[in-house]
Protein backbone atom coordinates (compact mmCIF):
# COMPACT_ATOMS: atom_id res chain seq x y z
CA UNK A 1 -87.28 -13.62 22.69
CA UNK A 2 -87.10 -16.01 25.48
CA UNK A 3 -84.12 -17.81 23.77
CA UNK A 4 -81.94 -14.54 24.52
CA UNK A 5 -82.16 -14.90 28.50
CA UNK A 6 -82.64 -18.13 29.27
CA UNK A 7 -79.03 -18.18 30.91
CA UNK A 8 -80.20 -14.97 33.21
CA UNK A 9 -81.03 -14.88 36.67
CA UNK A 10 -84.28 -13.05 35.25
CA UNK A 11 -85.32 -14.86 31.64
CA UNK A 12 -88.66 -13.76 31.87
CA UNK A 13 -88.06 -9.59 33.05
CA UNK A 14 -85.12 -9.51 30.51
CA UNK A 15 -87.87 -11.15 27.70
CA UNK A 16 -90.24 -8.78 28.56
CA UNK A 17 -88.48 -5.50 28.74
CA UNK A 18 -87.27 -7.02 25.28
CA UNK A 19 -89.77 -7.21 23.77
CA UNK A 20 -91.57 -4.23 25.07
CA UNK A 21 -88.25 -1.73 23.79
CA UNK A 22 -88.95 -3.57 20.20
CA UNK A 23 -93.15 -2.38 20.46
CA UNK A 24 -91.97 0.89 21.45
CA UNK A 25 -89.13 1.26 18.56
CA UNK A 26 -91.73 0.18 16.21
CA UNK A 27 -93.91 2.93 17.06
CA UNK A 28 -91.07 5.34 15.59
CA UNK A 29 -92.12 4.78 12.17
CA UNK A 30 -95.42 6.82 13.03
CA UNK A 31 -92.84 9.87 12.81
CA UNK A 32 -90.50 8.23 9.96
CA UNK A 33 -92.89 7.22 7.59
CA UNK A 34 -96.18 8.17 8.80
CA UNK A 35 -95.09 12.49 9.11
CA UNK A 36 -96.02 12.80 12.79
CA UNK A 37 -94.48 15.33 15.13
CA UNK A 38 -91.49 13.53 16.53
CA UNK A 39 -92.28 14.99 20.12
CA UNK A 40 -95.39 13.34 20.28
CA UNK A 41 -94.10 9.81 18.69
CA UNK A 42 -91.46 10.47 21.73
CA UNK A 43 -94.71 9.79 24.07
CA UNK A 44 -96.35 7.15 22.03
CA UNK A 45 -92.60 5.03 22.30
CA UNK A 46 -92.65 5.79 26.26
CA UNK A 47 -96.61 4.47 25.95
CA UNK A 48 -95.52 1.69 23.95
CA UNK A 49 -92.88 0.72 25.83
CA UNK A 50 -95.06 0.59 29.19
CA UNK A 51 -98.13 -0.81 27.78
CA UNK A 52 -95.98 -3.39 25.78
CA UNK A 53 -94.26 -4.87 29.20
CA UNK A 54 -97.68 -4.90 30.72
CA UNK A 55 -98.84 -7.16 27.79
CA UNK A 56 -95.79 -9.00 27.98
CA UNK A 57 -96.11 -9.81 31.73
CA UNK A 58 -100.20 -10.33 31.43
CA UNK A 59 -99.46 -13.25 28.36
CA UNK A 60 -96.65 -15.04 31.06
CA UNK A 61 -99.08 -14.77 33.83
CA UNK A 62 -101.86 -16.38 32.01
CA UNK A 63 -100.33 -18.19 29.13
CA UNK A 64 -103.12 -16.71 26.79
CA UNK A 65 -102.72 -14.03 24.21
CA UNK A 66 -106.58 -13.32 24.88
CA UNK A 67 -106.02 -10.91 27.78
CA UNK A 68 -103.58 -8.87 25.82
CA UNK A 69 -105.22 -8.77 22.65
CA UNK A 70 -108.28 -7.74 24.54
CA UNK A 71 -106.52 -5.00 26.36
CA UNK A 72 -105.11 -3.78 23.20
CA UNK A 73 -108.36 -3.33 21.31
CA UNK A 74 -109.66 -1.51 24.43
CA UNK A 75 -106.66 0.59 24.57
CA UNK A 76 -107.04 1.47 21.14
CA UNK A 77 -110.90 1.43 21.06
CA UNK A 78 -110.54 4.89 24.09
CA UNK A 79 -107.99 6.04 22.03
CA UNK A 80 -110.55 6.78 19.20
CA UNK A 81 -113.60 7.50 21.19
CA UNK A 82 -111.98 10.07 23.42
CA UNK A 83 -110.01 11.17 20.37
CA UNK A 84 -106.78 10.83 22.38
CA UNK A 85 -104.88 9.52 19.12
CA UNK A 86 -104.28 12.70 17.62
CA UNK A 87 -101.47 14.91 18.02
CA UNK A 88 -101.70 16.85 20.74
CA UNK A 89 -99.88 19.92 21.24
CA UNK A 90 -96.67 18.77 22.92
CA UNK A 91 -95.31 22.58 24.22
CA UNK A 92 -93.99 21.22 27.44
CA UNK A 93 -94.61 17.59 29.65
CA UNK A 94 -97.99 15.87 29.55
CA UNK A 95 -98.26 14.65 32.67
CA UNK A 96 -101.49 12.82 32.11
CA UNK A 97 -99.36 10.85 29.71
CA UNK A 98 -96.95 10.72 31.93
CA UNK A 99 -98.84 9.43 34.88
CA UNK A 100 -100.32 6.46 32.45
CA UNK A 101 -96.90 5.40 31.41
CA UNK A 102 -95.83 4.94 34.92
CA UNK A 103 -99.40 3.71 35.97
CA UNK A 104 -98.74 0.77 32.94
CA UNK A 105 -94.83 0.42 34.03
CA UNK A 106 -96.15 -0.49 37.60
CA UNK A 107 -99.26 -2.70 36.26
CA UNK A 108 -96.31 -4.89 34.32
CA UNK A 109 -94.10 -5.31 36.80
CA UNK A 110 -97.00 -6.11 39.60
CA UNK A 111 -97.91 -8.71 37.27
CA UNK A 112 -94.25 -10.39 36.94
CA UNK A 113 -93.82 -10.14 40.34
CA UNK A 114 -96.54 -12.56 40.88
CA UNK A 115 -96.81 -14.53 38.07
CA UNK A 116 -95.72 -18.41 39.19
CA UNK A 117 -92.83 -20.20 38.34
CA UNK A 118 -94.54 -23.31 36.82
CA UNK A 119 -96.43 -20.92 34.26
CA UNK A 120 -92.63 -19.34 33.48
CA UNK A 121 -91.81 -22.69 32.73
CA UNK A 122 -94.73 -23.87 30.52
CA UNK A 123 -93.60 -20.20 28.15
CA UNK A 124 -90.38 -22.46 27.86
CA UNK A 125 -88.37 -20.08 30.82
CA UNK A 126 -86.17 -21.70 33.02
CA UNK A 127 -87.19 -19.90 36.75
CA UNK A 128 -84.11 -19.69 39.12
């Protein structure tokens, strides 16, 4: 996605908020095709979304898909141990959910603020 803001004062924020919307909008077919409650695919987007930029930012900070892939299975791997994936009932705000979407929003952004220029540059991003 890097091709789409390389003319941008920020290639690689633009690149990863990008490509964390797309993770998130994926996550929408858990209500379209997979019959979840669309309240609770609402969250899982928002989760997406956060947990996506954080992966984003984590690959351009170490050039490796190993930390995010690693981060993902762990995600996932709570997920069913603490048998968070099911549908909770969504009757108002989950604010532990929330709180982790924000807590994953700052983690990303943390980690492009101080990822280097000269690894932006070896993910093929101009830095300005």
């Amino acid at each position: 996605m890097s091709f789409l803001f390389r003319k941008t004062n920020y290639p690689l924020l633009f690149s990863g908020l990008g490509s964390s919307f797309f993770f998130g909008i994926v996550h929408l077919s858990n209500a379209i095709i997979g019959g979840a409650k669309l309240g609770y695919t609402l969250y899982q987007v928002l989760y997406a979304i956060a947990i996506g930029f954080t992966f984003a930012m984590l690959y351009a900070k170490t050039g490796s898909l190993i930390g995010p892939i690693i981060l993902h299975a762990i995600i996932d791997w709570s997920d069913l141990f603490f048998n968070l994936a099911g549908e909770p009932s969504i009757s108002g705000i989950n604010w532990s959910i929330i709180i982790i979407i924000i807590m994953f929003a700052i983690s990303g952004y943390l980690l492009y603020r101080t990822t280097q220029a000269d690894s932006v540059k070896n993910l093929g991003f101009e830095a300005k």
